[in-house]
C-alpha atoms as a PDB file:
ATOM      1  CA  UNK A   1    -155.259  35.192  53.799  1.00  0.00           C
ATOM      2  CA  UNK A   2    -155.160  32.173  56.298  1.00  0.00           C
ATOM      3  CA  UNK A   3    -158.380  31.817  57.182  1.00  0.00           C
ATOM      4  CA  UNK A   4    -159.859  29.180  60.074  1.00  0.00           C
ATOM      5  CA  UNK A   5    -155.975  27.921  59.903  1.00  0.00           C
ATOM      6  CA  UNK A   6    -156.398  26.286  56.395  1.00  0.00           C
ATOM      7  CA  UNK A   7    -153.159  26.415  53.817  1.00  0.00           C
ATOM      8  CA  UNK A   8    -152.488  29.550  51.926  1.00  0.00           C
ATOM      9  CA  UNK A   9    -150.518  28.146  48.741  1.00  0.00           C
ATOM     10  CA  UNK A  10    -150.785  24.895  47.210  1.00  0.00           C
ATOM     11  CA  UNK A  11    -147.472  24.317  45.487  1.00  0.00           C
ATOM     12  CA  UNK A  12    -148.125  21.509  42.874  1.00  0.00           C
ATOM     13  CA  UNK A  13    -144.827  19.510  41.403  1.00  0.00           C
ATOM     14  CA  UNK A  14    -145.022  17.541  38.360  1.00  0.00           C
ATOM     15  CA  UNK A  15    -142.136  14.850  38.324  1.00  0.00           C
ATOM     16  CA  UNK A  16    -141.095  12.875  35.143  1.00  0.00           C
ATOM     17  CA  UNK A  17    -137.563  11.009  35.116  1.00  0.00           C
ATOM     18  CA  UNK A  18    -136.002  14.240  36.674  1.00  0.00           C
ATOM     19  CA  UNK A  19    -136.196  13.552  40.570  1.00  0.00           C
ATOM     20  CA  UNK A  20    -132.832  15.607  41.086  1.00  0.00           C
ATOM     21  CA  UNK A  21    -134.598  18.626  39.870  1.00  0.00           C
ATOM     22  CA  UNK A  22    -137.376  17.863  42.098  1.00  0.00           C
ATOM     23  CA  UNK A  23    -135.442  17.523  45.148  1.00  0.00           C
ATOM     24  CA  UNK A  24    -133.480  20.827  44.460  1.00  0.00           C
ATOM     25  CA  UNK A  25    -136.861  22.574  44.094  1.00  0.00           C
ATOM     26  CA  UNK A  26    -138.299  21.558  46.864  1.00  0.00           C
ATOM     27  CA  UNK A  27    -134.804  22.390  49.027  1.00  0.00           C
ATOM     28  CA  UNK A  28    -135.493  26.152  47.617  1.00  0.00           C
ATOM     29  CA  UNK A  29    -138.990  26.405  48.079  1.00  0.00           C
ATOM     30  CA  UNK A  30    -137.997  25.532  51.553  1.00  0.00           C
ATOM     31  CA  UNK A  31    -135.176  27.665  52.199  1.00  0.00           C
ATOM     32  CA  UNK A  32    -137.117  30.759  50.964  1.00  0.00           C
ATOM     33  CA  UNK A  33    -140.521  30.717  52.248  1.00  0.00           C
ATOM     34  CA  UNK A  34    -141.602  32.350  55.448  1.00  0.00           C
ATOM     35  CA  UNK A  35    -144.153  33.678  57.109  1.00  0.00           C
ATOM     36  CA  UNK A  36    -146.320  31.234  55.103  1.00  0.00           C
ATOM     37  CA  UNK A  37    -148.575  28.144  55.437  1.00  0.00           C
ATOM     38  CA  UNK A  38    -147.868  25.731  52.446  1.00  0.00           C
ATOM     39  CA  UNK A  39    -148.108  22.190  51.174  1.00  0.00           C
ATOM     40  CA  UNK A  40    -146.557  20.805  48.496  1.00  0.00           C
ATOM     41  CA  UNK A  41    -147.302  18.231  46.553  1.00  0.00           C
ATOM     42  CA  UNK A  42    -145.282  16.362  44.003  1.00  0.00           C
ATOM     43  CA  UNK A  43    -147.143  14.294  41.365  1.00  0.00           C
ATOM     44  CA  UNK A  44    -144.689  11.451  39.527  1.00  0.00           C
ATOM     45  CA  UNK A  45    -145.733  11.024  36.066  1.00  0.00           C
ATOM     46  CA  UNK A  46    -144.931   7.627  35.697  1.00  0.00           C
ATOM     47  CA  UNK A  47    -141.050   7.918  36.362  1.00  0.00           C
ATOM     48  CA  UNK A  48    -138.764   4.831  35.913  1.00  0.00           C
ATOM     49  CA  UNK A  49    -139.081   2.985  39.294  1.00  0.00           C
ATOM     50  CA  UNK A  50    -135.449   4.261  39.526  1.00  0.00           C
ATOM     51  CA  UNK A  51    -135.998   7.975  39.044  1.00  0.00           C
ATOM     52  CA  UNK A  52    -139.406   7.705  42.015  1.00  0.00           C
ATOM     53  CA  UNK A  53    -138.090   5.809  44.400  1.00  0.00           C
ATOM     54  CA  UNK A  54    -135.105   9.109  44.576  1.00  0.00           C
ATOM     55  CA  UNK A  55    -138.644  11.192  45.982  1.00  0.00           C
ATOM     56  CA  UNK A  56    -138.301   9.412  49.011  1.00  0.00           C
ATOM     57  CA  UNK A  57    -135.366  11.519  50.153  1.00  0.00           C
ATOM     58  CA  UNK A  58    -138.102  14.137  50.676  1.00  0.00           C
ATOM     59  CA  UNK A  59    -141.059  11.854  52.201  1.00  0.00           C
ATOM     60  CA  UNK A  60    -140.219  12.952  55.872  1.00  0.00           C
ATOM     61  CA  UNK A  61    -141.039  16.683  55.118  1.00  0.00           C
ATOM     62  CA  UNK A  62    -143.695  18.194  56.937  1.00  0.00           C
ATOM     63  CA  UNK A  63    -147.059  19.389  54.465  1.00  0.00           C
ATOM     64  CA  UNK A  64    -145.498  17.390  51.531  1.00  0.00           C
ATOM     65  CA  UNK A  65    -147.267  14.555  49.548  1.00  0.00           C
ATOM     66  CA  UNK A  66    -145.533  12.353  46.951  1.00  0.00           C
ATOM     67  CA  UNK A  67    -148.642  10.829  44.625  1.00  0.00           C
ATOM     68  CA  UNK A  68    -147.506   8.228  42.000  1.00  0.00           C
ATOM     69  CA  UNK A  69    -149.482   8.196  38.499  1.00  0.00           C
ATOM     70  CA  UNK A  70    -149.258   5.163  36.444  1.00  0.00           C
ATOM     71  CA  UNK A  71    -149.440   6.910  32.664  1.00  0.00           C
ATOM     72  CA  UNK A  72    -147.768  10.143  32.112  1.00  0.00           C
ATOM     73  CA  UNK A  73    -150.651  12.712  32.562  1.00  0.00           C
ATOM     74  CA  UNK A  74    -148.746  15.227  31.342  1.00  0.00           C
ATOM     75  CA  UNK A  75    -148.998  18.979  32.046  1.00  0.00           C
ATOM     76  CA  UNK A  76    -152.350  19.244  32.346  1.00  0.00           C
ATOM     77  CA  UNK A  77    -153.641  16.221  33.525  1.00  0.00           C
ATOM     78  CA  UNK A  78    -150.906  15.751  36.017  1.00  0.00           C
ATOM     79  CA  UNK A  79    -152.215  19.098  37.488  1.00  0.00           C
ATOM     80  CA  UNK A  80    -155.094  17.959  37.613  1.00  0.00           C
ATOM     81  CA  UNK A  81    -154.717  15.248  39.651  1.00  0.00           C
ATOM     82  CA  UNK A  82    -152.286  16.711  41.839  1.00  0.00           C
ATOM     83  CA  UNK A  83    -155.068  19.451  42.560  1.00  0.00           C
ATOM     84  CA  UNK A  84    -157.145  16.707  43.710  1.00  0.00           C
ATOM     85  CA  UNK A  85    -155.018  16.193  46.901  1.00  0.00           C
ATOM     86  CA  UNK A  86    -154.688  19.970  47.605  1.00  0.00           C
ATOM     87  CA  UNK A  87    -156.423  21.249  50.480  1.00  0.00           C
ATOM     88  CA  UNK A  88    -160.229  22.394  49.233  1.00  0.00           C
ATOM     89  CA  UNK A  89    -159.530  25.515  51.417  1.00  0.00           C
ATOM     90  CA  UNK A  90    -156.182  26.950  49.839  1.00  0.00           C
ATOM     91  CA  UNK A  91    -156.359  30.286  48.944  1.00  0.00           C
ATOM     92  CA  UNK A  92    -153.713  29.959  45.827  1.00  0.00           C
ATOM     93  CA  UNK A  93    -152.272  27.426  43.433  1.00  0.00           C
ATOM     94  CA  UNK A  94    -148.964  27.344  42.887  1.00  0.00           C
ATOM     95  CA  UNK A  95    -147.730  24.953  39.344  1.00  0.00           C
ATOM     96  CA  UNK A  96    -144.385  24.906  39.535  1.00  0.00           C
ATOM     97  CA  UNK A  97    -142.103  23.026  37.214  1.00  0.00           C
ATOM     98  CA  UNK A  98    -139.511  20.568  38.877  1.00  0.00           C
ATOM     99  CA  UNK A  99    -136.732  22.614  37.331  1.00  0.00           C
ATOM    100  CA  UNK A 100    -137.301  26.136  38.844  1.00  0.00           C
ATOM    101  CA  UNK A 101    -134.893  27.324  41.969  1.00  0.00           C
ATOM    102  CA  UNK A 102    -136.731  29.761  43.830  1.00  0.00           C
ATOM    103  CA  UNK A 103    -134.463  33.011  44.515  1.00  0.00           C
ATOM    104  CA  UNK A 104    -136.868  34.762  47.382  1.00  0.00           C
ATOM    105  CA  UNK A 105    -139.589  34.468  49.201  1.00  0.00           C
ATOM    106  CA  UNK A 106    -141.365  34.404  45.606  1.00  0.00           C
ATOM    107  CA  UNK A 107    -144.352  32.748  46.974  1.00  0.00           C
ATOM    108  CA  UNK A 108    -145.168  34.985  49.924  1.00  0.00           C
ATOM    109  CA  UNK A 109    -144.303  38.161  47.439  1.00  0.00           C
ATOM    110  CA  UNK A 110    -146.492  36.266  44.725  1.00  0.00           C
ATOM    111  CA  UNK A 111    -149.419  35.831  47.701  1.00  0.00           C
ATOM    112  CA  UNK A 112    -149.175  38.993  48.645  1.00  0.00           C
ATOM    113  CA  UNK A 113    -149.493  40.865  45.706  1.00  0.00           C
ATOM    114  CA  UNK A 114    -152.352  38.419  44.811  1.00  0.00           C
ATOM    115  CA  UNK A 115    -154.138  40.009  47.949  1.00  0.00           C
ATOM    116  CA  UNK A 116    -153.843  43.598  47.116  1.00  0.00           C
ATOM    117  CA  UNK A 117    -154.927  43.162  43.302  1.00  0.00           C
ATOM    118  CA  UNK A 118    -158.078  41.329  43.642  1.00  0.00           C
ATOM    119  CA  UNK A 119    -158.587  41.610  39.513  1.00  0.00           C
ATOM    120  CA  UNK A 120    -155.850  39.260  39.155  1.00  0.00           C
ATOM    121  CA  UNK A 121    -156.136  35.961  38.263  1.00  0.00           C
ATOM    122  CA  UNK A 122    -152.606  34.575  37.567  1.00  0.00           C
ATOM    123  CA  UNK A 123    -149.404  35.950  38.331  1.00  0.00           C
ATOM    124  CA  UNK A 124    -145.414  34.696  37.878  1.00  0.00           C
ATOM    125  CA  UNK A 125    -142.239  35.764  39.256  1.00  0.00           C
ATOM    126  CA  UNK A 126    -139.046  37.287  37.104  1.00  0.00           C
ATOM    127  CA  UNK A 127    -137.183  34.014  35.516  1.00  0.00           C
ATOM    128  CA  UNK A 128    -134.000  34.152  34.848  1.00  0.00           C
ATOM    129  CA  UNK A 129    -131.202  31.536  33.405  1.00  0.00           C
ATOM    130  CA  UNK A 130    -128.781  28.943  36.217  1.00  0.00           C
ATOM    131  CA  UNK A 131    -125.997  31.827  35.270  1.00  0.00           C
ATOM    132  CA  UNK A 132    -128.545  34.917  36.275  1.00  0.00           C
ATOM    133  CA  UNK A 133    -129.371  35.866  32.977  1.00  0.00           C
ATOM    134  CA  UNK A 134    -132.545  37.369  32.509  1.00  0.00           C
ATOM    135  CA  UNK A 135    -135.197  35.826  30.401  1.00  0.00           C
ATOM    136  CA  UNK A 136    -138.401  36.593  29.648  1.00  0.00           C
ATOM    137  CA  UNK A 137    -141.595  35.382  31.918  1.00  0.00           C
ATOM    138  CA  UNK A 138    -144.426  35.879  29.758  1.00  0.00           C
ATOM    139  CA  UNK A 139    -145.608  35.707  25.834  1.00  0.00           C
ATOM    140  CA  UNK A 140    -148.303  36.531  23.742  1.00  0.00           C
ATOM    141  CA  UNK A 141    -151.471  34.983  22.960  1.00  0.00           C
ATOM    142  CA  UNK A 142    -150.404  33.418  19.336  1.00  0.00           C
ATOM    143  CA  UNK A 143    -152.684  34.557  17.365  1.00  0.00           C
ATOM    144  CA  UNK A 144    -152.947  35.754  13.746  1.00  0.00           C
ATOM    145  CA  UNK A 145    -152.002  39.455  13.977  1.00  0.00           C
ATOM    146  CA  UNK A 146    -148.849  38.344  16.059  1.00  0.00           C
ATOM    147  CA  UNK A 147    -148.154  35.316  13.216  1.00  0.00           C
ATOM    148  CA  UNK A 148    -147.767  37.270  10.060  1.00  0.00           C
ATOM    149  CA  UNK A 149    -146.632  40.705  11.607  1.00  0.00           C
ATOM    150  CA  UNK A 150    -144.440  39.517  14.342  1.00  0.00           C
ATOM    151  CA  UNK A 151    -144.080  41.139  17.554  1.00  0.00           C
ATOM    152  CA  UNK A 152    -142.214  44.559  16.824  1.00  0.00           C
ATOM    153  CA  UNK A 153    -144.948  45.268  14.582  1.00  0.00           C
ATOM    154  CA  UNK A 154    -147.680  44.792  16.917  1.00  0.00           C
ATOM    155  CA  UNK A 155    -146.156  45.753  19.573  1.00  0.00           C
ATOM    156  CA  UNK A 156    -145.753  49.377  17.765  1.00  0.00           C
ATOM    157  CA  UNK A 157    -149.335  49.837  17.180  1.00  0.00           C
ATOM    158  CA  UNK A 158    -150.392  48.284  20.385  1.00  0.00           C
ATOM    159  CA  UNK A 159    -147.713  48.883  23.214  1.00  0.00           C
ATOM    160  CA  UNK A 160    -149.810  48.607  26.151  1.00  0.00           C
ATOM    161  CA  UNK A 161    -151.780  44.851  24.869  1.00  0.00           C
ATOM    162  CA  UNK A 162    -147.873  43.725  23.681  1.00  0.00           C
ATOM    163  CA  UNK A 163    -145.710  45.035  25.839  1.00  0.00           C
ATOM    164  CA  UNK A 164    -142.487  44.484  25.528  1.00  0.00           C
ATOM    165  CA  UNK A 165    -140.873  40.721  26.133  1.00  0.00           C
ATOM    166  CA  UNK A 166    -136.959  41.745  26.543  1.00  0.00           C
ATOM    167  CA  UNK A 167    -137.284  44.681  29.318  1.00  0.00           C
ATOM    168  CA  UNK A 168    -136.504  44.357  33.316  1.00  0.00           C
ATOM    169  CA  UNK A 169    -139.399  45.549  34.930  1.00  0.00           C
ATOM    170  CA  UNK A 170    -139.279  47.196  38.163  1.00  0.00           C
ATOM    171  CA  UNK A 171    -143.057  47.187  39.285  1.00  0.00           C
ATOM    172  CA  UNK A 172    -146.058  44.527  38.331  1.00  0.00           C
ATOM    173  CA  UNK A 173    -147.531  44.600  35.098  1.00  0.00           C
ATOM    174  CA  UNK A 174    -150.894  43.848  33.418  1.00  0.00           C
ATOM    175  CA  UNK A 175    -149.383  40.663  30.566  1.00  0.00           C
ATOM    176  CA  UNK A 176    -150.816  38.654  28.192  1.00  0.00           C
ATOM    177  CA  UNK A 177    -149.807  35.350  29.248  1.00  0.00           C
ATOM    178  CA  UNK A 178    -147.124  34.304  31.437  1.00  0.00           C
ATOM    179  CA  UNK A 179    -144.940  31.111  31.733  1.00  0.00           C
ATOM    180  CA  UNK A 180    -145.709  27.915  32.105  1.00  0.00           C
ATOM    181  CA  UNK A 181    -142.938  27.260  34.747  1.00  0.00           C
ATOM    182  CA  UNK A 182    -143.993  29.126  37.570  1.00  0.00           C
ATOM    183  CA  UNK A 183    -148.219  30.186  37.249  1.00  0.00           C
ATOM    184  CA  UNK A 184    -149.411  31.454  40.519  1.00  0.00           C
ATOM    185  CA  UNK A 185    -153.570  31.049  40.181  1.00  0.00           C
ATOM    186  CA  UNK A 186    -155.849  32.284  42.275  1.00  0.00           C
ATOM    187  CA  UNK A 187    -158.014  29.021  43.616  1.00  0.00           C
ATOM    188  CA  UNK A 188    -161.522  30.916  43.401  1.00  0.00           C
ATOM    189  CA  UNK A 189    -161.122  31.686  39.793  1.00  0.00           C
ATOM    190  CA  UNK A 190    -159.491  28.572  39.267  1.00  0.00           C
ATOM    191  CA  UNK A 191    -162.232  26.749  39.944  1.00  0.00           C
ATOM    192  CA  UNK A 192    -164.695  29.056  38.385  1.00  0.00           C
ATOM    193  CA  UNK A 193    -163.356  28.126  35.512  1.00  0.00           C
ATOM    194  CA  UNK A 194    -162.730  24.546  35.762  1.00  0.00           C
ATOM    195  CA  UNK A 195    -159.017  24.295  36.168  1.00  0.00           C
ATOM    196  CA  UNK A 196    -156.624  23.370  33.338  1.00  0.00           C
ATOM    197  CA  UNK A 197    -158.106  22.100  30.151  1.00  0.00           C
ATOM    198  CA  UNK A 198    -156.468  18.457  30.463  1.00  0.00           C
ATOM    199  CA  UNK A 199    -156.954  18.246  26.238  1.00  0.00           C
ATOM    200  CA  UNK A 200    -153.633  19.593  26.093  1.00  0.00           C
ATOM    201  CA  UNK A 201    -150.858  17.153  27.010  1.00  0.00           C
ATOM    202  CA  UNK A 202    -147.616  19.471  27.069  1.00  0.00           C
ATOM    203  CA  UNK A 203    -148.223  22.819  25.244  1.00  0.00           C
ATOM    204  CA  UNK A 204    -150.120  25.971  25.386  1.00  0.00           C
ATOM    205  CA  UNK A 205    -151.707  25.092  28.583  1.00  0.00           C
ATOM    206  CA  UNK A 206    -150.242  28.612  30.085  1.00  0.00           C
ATOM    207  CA  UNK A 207    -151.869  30.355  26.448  1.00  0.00           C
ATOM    208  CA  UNK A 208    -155.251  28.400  27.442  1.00  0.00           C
ATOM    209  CA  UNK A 209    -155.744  29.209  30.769  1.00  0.00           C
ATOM    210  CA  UNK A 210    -154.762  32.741  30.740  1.00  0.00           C
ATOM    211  CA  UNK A 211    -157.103  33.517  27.191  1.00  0.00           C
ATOM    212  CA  UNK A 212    -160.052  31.907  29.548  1.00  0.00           C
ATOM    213  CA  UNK A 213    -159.606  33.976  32.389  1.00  0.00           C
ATOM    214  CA  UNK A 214    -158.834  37.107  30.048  1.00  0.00           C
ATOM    215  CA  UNK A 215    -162.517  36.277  28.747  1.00  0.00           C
ATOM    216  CA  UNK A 216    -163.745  36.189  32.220  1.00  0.00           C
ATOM    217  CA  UNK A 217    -162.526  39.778  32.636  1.00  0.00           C
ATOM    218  CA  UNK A 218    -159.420  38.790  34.832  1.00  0.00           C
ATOM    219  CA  UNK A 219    -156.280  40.157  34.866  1.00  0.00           C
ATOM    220  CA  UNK A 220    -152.709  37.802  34.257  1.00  0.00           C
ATOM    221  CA  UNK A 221    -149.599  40.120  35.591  1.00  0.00           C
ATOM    222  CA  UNK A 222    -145.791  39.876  36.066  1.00  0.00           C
ATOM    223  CA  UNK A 223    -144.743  40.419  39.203  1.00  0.00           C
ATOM    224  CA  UNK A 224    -140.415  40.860  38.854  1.00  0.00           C
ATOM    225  CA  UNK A 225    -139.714  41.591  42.653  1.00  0.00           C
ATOM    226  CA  UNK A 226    -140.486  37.645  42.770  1.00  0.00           C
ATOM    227  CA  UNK A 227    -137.539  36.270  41.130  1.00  0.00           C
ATOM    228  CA  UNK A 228    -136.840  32.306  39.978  1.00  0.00           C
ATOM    229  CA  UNK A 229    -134.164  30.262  38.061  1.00  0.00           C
ATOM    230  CA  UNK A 230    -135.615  27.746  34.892  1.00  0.00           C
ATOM    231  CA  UNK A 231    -132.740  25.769  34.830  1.00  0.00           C
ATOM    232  CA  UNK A 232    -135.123  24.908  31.176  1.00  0.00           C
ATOM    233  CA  UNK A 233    -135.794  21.403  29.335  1.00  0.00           C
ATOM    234  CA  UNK A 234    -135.550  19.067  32.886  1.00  0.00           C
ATOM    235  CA  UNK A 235    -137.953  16.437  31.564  1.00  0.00           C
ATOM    236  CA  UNK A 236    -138.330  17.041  27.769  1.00  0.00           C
ATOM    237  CA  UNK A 237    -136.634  15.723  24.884  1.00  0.00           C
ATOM    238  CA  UNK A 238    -137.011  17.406  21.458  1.00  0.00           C
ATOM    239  CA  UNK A 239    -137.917  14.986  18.834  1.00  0.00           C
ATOM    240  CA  UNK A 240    -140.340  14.977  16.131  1.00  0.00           C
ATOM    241  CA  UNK A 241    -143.058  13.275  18.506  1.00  0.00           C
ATOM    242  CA  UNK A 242    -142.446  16.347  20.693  1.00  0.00           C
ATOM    243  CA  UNK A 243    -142.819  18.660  17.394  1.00  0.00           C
ATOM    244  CA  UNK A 244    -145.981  16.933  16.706  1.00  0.00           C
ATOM    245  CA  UNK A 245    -147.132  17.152  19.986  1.00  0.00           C
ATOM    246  CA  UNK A 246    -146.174  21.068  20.227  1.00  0.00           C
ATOM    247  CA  UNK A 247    -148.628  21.251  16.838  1.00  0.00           C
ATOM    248  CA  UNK A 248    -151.481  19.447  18.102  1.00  0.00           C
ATOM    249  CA  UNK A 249    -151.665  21.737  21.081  1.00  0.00           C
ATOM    250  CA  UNK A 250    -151.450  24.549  19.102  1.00  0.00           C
ATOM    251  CA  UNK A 251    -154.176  23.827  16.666  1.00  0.00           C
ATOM    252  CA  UNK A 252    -156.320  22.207  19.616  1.00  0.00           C
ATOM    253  CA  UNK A 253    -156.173  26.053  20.928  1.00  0.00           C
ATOM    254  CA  UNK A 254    -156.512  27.762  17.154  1.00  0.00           C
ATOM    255  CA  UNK A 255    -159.748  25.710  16.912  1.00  0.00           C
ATOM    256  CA  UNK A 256    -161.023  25.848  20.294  1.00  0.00           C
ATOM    257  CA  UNK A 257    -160.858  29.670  20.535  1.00  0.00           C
ATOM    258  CA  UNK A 258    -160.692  31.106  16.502  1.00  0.00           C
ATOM    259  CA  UNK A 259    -163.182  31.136  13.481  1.00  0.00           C
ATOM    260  CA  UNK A 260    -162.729  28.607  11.073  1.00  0.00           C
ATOM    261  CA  UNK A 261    -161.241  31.056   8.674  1.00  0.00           C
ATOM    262  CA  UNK A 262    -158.073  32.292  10.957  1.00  0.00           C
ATOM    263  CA  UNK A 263    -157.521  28.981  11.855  1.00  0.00           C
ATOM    264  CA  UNK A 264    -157.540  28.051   7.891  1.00  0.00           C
ATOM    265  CA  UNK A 265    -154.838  31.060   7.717  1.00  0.00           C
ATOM    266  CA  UNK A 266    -152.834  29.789  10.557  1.00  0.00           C
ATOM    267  CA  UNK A 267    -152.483  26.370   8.844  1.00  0.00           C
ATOM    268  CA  UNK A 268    -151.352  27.661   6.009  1.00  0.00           C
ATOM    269  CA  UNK A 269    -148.684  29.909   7.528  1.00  0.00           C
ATOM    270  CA  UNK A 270    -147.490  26.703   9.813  1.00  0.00           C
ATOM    271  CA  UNK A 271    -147.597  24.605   6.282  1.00  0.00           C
ATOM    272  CA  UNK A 272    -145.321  27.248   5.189  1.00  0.00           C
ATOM    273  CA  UNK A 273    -143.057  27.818   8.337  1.00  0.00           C
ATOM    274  CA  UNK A 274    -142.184  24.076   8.496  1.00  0.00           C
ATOM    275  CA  UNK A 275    -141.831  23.234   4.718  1.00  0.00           C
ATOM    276  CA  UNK A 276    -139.380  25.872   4.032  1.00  0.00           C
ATOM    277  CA  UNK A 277    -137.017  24.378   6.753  1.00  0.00           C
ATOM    278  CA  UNK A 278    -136.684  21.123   5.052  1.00  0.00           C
ATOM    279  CA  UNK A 279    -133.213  21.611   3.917  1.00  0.00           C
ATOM    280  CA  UNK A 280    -132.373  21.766   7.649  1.00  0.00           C
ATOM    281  CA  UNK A 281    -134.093  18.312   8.646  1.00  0.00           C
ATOM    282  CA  UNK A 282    -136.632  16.146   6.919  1.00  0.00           C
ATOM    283  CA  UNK A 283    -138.862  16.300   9.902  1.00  0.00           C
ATOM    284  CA  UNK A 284    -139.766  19.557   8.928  1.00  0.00           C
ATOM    285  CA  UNK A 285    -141.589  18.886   5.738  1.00  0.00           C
ATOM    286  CA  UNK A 286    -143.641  15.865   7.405  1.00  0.00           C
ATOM    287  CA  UNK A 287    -144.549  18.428  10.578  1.00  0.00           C
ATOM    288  CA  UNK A 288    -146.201  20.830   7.486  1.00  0.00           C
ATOM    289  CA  UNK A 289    -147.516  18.338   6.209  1.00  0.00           C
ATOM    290  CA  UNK A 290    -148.971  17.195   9.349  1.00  0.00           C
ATOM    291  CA  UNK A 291    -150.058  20.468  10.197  1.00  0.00           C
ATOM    292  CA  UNK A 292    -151.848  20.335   6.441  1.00  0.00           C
ATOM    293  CA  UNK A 293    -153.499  17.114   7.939  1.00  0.00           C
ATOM    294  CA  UNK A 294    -155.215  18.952  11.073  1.00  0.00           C
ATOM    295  CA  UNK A 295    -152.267  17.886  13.220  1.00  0.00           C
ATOM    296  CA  UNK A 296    -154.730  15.636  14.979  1.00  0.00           C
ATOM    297  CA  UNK A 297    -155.273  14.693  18.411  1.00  0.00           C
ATOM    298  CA  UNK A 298    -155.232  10.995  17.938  1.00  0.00           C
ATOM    299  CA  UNK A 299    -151.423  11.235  17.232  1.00  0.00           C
ATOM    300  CA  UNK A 300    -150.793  12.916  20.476  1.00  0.00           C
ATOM    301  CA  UNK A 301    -147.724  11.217  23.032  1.00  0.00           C
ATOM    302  CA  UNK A 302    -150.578  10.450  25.765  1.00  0.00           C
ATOM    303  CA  UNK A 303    -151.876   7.296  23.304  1.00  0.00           C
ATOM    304  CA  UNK A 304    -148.056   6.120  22.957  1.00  0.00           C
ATOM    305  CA  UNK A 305    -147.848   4.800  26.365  1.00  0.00           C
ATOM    306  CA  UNK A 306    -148.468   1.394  28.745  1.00  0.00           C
ATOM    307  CA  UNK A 307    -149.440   1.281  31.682  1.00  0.00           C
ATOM    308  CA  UNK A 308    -146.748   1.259  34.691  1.00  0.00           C
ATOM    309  CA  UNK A 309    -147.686  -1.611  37.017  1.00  0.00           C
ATOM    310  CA  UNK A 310    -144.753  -1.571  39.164  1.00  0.00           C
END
């Protein structure tokens, strides 16, 4: 594990006008971990001058570094960067969202596990709600089967590839793909494969990364004696920007990874989805009709920004 005395986890933090949630995060990560050597480091992307200068609270902690970004990076990029400043001889990567409590000593359980099961790639702890309700910490790969026949259906014909979502496991299991809030990556694979694909500005990033290690022949698993709170939506507000934006990952993914044809389906199903809605909200009809468009990348959040001189 700790080899010539170098860091075994590399906890990376992305920050965005919710420094509170930061600070509790970091107070639980903390309070949890033993028997571990860690660094953290918390990348602000682009908060108010306000909402960074809170970080400071934490600046005095040992192994922590607070990097300031001046343009939203988003998921992936802000990764990214934060990776940059992690030490080249970590042995795991740890991206955490800012809004996560940690419950145990989820990263030495995650670490450990990691060790013992060298097939795995990623790995993420049980998530549950701020009131201890369980929730569910991995998906499925969205693809076309899942689209039109919905998850009992597949899940019936194919119950060890879809297993199910909505069940509290009691040992580690093989999963598609597993939350973005809390990915546990080991660093040699991570790099094999290049890190995240920064293309993607705040969705499917987890759906990415786990689909190219799955092609590698690595193995993404839930691990529930690791346990975490999502406290859920920290930094995000839902608009139609962030509807767009949720599209143009999607189809970024559809045409990175499908055949033109399923991703001709898959348009047509989204057309469909969001055009039927319209008596709920107008937005709905222009996101189909976006979707008809390509939903393309130019439109994306991460060309709707200025630079942050202060």
């Amino acid at each position: 594990m700790n080899i010539n005395n170098s860091i075994d986890v590399t906890i990376i933090i992305l920050n965005y006008n919710s420094s509170n949630y930061t600070i509790e995060c970091v107070n639980s990560i903390i309070k949890t971990t033993i028997n571990l050597k860690y660094e953290i480091i918390i990348v602000d992307n682009n908060s108010i001058k306000d909402e960074f200068e809170k970080l400071s609270i934490l600046s005095n902690i040992k192994n922590l570094k607070i990097i300031r970004s001046r343009i939203n990076l988003g998921f992936s990029g802000g990764n990214m960067y934060g990776f940059q400043f992690a030490d080249k001889n970590t042995g795991y990567y740890l991206f955490l969202n800012n809004d996560c409590i940690l419950l145990n000593d989820v990263i030495k359980i995650l670490t450990d596990f990691m060790e013992k099961t060298p097939n795995a790639a990623l790995c993420t702890a049980q998530m549950f709600s701020p009131d201890l309700e369980f929730r569910p910490s991995f998906t499925y790969f969205p693809d076309i089967t899942v689209r039109l026949l919905g998850h009992l259906a597949v899940r019936f014909f194919h119950p060890q590839k879809y297993p199910s979502r909505h069940v509290g496991y009691q040992s580690p299991i093989a999963v598609p793909v597993i939350t973005g809030s809390a990915m546990f990556i080991r660093a040699k694979y991570f790099a094999e494969i290049g890190g995240f694909d920064t293309n993607y500005f705040l969705y499917s990033e987890e759906e990415d990364i786990c689909k190219r290690m799955s092609l590698e022949g690595y193995v993404t698993y839930l691990v529930p004696s690791a346990k975490f709170i999502h406290v859920n939506g920290g930094s995000t507000n839902y608009n139609i920007d962030v509807l767009k934006e949720f599209h143009i990952s999607l189809f970024y993914f559809y045409r990175k990874f499908y055949k033109f044809p399923k991703v001709l389906i898959l348009k047509l199903y989204y057309l469909l989805k969001n055009i039927r809605k319209f008596y709920k909200s107008f937005d709905y009809f222009k996101i189909g009709i976006f979707v008809l468009m390509g939903a393309p990348m130019k439109d994306s959040l991460r060309f709707k920004q200025k630079i942050n001189f202060e």
